[in-house]
N, C-alpha and C. Protein backbone atom coordinates (compact mmCIF):
# COMPACT_ATOMS: atom_id res chain seq x y z
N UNK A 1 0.81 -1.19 0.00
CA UNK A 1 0.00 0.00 0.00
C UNK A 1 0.86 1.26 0.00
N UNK A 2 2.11 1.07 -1.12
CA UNK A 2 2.42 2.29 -0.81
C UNK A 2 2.41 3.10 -2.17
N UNK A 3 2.52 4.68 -2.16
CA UNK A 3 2.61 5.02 -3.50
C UNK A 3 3.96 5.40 -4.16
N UNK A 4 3.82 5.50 -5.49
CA UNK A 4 4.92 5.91 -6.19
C UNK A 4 5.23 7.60 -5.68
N UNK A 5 6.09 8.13 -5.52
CA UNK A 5 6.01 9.47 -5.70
C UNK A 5 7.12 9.60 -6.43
N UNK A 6 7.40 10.90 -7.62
CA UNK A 6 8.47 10.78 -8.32
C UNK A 6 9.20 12.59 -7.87
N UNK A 7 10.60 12.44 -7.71
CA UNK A 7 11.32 13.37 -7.58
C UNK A 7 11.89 13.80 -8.41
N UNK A 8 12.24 15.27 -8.52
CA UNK A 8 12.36 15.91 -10.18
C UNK A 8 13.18 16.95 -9.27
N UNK A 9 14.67 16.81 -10.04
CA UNK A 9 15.68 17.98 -9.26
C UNK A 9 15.88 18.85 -10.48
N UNK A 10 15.32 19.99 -10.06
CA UNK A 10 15.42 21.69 -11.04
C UNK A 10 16.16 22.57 -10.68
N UNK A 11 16.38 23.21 -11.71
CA UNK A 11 17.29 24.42 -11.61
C UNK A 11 16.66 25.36 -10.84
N UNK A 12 16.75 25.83 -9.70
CA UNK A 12 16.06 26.92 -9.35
C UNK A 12 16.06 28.73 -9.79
N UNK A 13 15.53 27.94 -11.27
CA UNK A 13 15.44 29.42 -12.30
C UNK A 13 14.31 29.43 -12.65
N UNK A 14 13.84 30.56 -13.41
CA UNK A 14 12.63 31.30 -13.93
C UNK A 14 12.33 30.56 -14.86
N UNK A 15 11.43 29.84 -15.06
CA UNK A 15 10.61 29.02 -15.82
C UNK A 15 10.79 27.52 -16.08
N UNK A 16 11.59 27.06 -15.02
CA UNK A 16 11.89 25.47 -14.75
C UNK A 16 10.85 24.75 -14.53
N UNK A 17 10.03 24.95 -13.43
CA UNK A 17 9.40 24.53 -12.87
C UNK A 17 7.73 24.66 -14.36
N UNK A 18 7.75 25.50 -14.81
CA UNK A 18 6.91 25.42 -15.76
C UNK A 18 7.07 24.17 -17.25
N UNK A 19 8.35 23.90 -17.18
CA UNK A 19 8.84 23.36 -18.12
C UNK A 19 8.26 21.59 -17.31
N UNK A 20 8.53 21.11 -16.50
CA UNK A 20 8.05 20.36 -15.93
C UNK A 20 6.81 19.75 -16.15
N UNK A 21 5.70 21.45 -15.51
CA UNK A 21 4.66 20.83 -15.71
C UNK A 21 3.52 20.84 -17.10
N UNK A 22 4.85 21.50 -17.80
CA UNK A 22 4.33 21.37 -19.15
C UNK A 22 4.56 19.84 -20.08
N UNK A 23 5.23 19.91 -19.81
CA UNK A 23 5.76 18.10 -19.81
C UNK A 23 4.85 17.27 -20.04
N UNK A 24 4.20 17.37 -18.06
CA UNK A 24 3.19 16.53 -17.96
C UNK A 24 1.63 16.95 -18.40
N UNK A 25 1.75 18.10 -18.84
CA UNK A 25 0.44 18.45 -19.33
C UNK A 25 0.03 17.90 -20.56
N UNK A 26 1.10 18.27 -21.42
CA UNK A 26 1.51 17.51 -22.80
C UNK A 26 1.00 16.04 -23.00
N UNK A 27 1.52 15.86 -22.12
CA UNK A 27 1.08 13.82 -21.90
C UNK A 27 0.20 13.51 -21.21
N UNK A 28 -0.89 14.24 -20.88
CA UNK A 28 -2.36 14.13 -19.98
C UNK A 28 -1.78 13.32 -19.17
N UNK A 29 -0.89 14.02 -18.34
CA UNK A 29 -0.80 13.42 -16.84
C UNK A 29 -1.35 14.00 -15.68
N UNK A 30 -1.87 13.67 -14.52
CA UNK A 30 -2.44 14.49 -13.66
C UNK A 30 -1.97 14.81 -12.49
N UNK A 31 -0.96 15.57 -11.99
CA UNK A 31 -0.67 16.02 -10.67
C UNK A 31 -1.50 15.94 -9.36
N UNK A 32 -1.16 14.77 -9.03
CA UNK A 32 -2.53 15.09 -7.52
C UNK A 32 -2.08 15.34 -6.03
N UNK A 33 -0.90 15.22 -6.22
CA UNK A 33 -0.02 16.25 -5.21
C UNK A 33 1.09 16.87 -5.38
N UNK A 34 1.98 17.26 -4.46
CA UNK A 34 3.35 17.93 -5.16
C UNK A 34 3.71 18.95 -3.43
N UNK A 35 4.88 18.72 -3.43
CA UNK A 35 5.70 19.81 -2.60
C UNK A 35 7.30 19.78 -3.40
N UNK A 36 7.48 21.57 -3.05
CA UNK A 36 8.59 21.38 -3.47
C UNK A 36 9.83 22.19 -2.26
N UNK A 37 11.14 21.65 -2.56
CA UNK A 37 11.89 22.22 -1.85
C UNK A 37 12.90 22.96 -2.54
N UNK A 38 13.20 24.04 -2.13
CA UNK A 38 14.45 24.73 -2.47
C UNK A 38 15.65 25.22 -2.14
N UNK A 39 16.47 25.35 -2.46
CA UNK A 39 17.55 26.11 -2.29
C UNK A 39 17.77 27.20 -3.04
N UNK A 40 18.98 27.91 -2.76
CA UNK A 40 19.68 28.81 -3.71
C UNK A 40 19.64 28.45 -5.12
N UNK A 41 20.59 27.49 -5.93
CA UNK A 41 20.40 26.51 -6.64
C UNK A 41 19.85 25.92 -7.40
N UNK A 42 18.86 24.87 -6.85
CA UNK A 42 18.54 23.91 -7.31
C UNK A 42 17.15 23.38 -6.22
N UNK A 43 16.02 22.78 -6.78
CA UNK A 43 14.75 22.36 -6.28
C UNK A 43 14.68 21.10 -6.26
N UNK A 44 13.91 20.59 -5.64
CA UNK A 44 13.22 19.04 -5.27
C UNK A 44 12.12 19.49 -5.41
N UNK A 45 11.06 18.84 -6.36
CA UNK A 45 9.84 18.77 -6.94
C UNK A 45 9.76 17.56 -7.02
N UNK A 46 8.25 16.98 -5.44
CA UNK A 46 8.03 16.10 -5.30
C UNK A 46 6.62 15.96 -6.13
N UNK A 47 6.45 15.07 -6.67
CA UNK A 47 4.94 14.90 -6.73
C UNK A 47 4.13 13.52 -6.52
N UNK A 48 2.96 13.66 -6.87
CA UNK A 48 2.35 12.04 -7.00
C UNK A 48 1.33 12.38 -8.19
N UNK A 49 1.28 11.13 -8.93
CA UNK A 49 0.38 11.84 -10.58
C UNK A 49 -0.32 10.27 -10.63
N UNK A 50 -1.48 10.32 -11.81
CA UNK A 50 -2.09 8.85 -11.66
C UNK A 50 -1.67 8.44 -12.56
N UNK A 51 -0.06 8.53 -13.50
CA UNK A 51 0.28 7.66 -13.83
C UNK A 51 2.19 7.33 -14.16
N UNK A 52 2.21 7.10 -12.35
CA UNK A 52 3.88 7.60 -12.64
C UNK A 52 4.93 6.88 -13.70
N UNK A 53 4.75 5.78 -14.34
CA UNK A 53 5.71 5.81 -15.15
C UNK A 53 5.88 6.26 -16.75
N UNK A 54 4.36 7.04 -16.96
CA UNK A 54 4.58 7.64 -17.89
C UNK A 54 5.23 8.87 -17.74
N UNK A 55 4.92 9.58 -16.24
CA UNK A 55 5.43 10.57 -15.87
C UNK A 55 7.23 10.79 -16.06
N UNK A 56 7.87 9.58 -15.11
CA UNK A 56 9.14 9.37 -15.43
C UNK A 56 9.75 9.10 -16.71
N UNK A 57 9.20 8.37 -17.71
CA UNK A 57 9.52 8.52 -18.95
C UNK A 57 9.42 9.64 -19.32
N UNK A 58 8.33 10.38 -19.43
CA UNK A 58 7.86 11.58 -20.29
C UNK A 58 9.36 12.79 -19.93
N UNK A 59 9.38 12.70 -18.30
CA UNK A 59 10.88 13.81 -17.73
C UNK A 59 11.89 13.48 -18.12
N UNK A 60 12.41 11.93 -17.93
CA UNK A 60 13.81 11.85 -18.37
C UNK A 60 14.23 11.77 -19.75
N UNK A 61 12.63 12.05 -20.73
CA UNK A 61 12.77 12.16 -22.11
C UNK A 61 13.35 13.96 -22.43
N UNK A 62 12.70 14.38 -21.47
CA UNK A 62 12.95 16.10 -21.06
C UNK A 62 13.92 16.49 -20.64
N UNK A 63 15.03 15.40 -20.21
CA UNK A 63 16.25 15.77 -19.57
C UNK A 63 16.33 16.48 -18.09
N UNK A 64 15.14 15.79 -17.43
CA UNK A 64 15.20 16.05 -16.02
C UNK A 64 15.25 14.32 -15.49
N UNK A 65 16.42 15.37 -13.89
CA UNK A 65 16.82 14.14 -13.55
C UNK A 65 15.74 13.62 -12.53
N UNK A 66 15.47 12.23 -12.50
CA UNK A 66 13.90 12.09 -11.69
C UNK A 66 14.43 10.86 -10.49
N UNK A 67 13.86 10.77 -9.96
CA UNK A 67 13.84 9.41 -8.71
C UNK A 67 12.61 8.82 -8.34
N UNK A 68 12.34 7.81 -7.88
CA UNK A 68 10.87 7.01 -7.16
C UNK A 68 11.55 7.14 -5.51
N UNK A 69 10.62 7.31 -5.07
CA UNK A 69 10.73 7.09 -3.67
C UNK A 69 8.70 6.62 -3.19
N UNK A 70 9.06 5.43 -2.15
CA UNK A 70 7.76 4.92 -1.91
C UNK A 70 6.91 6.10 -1.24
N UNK A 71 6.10 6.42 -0.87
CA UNK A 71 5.48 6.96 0.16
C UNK A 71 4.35 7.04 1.09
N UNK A 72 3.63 7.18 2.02
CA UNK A 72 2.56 6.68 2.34
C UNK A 72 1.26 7.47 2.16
N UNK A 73 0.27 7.26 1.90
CA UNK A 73 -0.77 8.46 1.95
C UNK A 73 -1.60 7.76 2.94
N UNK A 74 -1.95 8.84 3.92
CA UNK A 74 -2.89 8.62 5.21
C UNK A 74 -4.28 9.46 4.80
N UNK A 75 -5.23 9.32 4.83
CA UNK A 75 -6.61 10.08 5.14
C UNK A 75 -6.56 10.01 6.49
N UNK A 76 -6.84 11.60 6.93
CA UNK A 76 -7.51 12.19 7.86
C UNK A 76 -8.42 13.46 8.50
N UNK A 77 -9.31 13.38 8.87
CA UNK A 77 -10.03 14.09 9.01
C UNK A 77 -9.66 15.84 9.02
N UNK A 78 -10.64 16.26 8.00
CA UNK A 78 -10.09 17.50 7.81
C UNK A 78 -10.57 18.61 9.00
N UNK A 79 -9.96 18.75 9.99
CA UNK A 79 -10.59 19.27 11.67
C UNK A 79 -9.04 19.47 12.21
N UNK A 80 -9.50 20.38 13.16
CA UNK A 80 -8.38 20.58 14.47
C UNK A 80 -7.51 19.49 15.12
N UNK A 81 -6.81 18.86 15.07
CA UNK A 81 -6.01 18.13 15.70
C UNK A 81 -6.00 16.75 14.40
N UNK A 82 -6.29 16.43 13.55
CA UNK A 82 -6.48 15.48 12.79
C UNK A 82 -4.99 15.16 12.57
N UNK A 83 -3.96 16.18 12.40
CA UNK A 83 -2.53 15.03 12.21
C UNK A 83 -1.99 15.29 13.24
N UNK A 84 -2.65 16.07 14.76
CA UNK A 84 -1.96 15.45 15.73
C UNK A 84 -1.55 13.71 16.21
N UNK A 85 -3.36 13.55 16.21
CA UNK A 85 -3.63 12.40 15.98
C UNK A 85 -2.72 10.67 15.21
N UNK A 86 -2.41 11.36 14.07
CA UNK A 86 -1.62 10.51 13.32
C UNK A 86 -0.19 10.57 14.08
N UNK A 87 0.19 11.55 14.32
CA UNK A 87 1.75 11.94 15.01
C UNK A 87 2.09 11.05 16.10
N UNK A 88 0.99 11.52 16.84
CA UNK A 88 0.88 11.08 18.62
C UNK A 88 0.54 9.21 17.90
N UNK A 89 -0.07 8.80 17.15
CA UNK A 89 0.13 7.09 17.05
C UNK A 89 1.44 6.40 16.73
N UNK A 90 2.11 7.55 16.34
CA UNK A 90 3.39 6.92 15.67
C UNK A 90 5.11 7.36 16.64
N UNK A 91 5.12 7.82 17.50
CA UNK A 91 5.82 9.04 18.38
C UNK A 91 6.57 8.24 19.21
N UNK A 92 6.34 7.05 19.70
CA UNK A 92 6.47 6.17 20.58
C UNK A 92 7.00 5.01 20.24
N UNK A 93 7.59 5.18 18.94
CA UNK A 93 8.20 3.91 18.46
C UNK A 93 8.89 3.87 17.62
N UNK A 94 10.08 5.09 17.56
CA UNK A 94 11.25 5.55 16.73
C UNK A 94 10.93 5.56 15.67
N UNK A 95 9.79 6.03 14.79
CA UNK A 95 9.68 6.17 13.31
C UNK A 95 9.57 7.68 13.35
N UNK A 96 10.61 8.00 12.48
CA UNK A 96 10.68 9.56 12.32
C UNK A 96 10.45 9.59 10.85
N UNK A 97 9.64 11.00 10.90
CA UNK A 97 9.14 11.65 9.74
C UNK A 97 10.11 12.43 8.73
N UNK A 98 10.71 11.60 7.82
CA UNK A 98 11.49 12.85 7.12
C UNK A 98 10.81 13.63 6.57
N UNK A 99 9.50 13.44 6.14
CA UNK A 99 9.38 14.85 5.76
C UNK A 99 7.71 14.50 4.83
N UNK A 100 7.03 15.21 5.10
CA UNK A 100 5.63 15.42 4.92
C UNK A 100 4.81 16.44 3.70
N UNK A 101 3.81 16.34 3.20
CA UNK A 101 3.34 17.35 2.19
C UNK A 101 1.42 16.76 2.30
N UNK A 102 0.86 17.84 2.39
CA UNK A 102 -0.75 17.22 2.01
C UNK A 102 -1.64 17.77 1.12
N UNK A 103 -2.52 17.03 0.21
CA UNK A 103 -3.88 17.27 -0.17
C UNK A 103 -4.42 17.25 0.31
N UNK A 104 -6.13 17.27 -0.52
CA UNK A 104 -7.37 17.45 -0.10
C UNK A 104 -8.11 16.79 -0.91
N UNK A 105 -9.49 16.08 -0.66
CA UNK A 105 -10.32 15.29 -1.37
C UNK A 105 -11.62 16.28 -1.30
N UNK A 106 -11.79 15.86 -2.68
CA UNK A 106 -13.04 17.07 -3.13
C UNK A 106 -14.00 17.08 -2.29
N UNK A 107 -14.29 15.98 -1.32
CA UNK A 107 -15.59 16.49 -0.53
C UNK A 107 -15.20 16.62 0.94
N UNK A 108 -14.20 17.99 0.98
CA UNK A 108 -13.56 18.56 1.92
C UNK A 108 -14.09 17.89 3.16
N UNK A 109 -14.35 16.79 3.77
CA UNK A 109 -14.22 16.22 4.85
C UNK A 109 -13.02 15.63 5.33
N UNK A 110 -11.85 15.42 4.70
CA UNK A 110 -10.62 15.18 4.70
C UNK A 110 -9.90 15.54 4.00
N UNK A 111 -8.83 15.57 4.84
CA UNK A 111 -7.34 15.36 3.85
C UNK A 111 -6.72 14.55 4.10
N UNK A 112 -5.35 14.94 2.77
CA UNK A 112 -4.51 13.16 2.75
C UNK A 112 -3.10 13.91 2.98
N UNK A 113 -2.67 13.30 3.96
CA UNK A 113 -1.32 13.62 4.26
C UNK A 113 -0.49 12.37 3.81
N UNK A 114 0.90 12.94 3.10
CA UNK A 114 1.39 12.22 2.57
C UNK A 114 2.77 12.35 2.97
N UNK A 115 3.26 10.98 3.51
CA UNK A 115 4.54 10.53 4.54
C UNK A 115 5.83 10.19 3.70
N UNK A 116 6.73 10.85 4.23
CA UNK A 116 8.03 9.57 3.62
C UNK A 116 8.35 9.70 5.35
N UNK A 117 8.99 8.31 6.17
CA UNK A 117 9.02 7.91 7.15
C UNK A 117 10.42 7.01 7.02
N UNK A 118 11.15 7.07 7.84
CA UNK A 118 12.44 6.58 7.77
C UNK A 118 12.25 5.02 7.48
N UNK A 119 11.04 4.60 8.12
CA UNK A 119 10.74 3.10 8.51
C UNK A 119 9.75 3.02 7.86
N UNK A 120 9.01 2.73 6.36
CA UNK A 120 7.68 2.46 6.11
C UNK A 120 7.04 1.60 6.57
N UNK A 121 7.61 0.48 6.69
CA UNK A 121 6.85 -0.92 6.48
C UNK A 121 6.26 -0.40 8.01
N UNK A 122 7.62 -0.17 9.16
CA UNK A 122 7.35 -0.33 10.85
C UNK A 122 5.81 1.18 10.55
N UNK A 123 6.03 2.30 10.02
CA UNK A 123 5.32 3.13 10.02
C UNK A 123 3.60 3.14 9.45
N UNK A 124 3.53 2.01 8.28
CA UNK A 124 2.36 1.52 8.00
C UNK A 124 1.71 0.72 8.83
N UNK A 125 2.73 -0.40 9.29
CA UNK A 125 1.82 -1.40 10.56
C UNK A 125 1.23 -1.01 11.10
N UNK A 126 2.15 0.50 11.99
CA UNK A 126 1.60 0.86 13.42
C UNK A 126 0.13 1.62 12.44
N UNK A 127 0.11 2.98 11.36
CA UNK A 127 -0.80 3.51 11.45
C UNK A 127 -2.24 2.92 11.20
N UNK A 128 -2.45 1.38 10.15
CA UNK A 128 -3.16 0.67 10.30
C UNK A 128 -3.52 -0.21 11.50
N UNK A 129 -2.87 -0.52 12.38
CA UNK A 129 -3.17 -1.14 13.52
C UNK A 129 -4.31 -0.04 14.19
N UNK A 130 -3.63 1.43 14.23
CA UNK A 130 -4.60 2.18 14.75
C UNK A 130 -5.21 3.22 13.97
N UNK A 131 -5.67 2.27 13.48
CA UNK A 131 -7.22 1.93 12.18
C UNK A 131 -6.80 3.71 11.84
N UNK A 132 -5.75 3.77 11.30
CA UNK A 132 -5.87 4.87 10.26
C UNK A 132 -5.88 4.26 8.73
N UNK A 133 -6.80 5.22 7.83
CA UNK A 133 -6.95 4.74 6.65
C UNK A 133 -5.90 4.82 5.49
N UNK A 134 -5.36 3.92 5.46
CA UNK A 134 -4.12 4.18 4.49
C UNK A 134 -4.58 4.21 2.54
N UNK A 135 -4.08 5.10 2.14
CA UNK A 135 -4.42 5.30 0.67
C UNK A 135 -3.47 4.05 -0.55
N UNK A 136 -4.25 3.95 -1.69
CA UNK A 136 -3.25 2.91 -2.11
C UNK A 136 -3.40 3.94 -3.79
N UNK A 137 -4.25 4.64 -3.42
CA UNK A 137 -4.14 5.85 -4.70
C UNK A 137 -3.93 7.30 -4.04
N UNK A 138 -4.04 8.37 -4.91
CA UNK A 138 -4.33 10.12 -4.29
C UNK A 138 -5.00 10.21 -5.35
């Protein structure tokens, strides 16, 4: 249950990041999440699309350099404390969060927070054990 997410390292210049998602526009691909990170430099443009290996073909046909990394998508309630919740289940048993990004599902009763976790497999057990809903799409 985990998803593809694909990483796309950019120049952090004026119209990179357009070039990207022109790419995937080109090839009716669909972005259904994305964070990005930056530097001075150079970017990390994470995303998740519904169809990553056309995605990765379509970039490294573009001459961007790309990566897979697994990741988890959690649904949770879109309210006050909803990824405390997820935090506080997982806090207590050395799985640290490298690093996090979230959507939203059109019938704004939730969102989907989406994990990379040092430990997936240990980090999926625990959040299904305590019946959080794990995504196997976004």
């Amino acid at each position: 249950m985990y998803i593809k997410q694909i990483s796309i390292f950019i120049e952090n210049k004026e119209g990179r990041l357009a070039e990207v998602t022109n790419a995937l526009a080109k090839a009716n691909i669909d972005i259904r999440a994305l964070s990005i990170a930056d530097t001075s430099d150079f970017g990390i443009l994470r995303i998740i699309v519904d169809d990553y290996k056309k995605a990765e073909e379509v970039l490294k046909k573009e001459n961007f350099t790309v990566g897979k990394t697994n990741v988890i998508a959690v649904q949770v309630e879109d309210k006050s404390g909803g990824l405390n919740k997820i935090l506080q289940s997982i806090k207590d048993d050395d799985i640290n969060v490298e690093y996090m990004y979230a959507t939203f599902i059109k019938d704004k009763t939730s969102a989907i927070m989406i994990f990379r976790f040092d430990n997936l497999k240990e980090a999926k057990e625990k959040l299904i054990k305590n019946k959080f809903k794990i995504l196997s799409a976004v």
